[in-house]
C-alpha atoms as a PDB file:
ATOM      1  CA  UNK A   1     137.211 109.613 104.317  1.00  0.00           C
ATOM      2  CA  UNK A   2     133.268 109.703 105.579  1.00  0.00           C
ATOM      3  CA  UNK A   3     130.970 108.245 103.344  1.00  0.00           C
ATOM      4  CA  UNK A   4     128.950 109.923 101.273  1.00  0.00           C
ATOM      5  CA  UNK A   5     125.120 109.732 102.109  1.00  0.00           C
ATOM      6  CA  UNK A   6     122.759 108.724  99.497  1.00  0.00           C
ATOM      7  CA  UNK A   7     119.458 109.083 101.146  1.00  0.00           C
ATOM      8  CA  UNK A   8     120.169 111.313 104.231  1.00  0.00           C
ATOM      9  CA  UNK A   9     117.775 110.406 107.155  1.00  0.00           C
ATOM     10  CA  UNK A  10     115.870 113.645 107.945  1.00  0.00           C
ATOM     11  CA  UNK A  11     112.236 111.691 109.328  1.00  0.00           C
ATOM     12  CA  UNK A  12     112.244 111.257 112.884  1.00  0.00           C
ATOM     13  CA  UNK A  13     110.111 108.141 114.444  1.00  0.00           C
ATOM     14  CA  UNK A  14     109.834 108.344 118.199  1.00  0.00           C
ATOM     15  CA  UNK A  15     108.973 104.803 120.689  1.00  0.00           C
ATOM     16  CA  UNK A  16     109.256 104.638 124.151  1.00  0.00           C
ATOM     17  CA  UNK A  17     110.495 101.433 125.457  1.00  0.00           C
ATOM     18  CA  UNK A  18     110.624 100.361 128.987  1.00  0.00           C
ATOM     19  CA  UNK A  19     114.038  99.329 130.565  1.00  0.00           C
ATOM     20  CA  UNK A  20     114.103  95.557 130.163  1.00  0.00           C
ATOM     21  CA  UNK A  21     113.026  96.462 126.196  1.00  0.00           C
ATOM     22  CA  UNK A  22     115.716  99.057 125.976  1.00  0.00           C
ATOM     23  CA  UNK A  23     118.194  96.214 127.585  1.00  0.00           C
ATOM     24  CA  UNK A  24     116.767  93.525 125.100  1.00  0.00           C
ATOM     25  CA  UNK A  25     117.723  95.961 122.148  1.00  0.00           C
ATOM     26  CA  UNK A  26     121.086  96.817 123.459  1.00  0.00           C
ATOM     27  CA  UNK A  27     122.052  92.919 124.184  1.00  0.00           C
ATOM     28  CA  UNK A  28     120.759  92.395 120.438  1.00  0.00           C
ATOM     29  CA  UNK A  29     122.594  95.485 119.268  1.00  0.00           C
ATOM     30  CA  UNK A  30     125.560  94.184 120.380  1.00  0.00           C
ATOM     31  CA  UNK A  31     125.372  90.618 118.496  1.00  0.00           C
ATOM     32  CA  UNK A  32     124.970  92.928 115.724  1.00  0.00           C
ATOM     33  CA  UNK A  33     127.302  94.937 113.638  1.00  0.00           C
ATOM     34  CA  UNK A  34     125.361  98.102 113.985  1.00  0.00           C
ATOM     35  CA  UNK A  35     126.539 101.160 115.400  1.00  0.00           C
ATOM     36  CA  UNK A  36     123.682 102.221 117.941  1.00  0.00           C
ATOM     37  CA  UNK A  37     120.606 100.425 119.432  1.00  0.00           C
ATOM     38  CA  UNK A  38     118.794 103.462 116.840  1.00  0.00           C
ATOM     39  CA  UNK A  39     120.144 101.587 113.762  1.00  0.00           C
ATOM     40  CA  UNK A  40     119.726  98.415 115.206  1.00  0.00           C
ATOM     41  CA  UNK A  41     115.816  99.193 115.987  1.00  0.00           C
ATOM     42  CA  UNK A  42     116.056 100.594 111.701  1.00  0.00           C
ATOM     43  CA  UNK A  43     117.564  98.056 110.280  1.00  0.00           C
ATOM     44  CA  UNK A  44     115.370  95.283 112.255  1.00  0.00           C
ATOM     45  CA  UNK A  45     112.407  97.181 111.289  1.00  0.00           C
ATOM     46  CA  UNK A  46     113.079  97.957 107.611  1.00  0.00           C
ATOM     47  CA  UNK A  47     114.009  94.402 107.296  1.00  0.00           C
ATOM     48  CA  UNK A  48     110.654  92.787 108.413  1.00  0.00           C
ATOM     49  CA  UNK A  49     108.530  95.308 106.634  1.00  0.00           C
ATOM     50  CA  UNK A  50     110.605  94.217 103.566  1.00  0.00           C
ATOM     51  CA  UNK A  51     110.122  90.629 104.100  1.00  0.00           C
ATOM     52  CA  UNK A  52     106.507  91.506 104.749  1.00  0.00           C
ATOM     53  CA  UNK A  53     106.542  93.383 101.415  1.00  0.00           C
ATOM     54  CA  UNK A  54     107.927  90.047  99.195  1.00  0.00           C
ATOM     55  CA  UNK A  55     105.540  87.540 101.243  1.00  0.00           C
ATOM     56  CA  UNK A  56     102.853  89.573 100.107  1.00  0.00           C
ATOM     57  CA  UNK A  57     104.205  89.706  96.138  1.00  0.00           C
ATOM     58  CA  UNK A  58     104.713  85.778  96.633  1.00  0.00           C
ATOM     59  CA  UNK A  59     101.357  84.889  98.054  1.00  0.00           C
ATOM     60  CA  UNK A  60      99.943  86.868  95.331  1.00  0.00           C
ATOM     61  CA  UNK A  61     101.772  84.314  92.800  1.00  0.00           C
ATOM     62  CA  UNK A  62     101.116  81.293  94.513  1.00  0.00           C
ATOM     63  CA  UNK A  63      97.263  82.462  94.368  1.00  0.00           C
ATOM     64  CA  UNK A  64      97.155  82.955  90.890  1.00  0.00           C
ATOM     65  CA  UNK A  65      99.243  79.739  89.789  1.00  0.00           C
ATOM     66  CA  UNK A  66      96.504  77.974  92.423  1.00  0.00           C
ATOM     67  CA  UNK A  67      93.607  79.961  90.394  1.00  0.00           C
ATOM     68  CA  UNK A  68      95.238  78.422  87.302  1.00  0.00           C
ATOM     69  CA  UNK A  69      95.538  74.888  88.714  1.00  0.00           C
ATOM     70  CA  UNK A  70      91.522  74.805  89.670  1.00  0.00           C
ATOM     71  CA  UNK A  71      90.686  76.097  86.190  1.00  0.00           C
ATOM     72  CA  UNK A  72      92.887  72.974  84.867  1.00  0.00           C
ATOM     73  CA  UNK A  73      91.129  70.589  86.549  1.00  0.00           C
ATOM     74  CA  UNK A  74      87.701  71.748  86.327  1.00  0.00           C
ATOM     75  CA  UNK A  75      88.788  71.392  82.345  1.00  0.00           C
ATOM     76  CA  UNK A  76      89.403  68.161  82.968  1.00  0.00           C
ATOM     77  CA  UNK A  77      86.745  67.035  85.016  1.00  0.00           C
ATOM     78  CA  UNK A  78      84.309  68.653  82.673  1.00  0.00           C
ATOM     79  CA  UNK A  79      86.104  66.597  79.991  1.00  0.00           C
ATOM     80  CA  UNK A  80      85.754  63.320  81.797  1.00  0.00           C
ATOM     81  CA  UNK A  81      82.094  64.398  82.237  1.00  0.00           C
ATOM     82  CA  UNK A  82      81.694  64.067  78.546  1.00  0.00           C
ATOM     83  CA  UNK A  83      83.351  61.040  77.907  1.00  0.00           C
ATOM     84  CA  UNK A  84      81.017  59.348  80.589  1.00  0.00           C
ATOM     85  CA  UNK A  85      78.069  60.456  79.318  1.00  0.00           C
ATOM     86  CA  UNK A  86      78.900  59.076  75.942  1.00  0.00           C
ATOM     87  CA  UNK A  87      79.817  55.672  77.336  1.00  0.00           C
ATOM     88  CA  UNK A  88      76.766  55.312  79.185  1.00  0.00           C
ATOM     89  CA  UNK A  89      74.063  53.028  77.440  1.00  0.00           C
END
């Protein structure tokens, strides 16, 4: 029985590779489970922008958490500040 498609693929996206590109994809295809050097070339593709996609989302975190970290210890610092200046004669 096929399978039913979710999300049929009805957007075309046209490359032209030259031959030892074309032979690169096939040897790769064939490492692969995939069923053509087309879904091969998908997959791939839909898989890095993807892991483009979360990098971005993490980055994004990590910037924030560092924005939070500096704010910290300026606190601090400002803190220490104080406690100098009342120790000093």
């Amino acid at each position: 029985m096929p399978k039913k498609v979710l999300k049929p693929k009805n957007r075309l996206i046209v490359f032209r590779v030259c031959e030892d590109e074309y032979e690169a994809l096939s040897s790769a295809c064939a490492l692969t489970e995939a069923r053509s050097v087309a879904d091969y070339a998908r997959s791939t593709l839909l898989r890095t922008v993807s892991m483009h996609e979360g990098t971005e989302e993490l980055l994004q975190r990590q910037i924030l958490n560092l924005g939070r970290k500096v704010s910290e210890l300026d606190s601090r610092i400002q803190n220490m500040l104080r406690l100098l200046e009342e120790f000093r004669p």
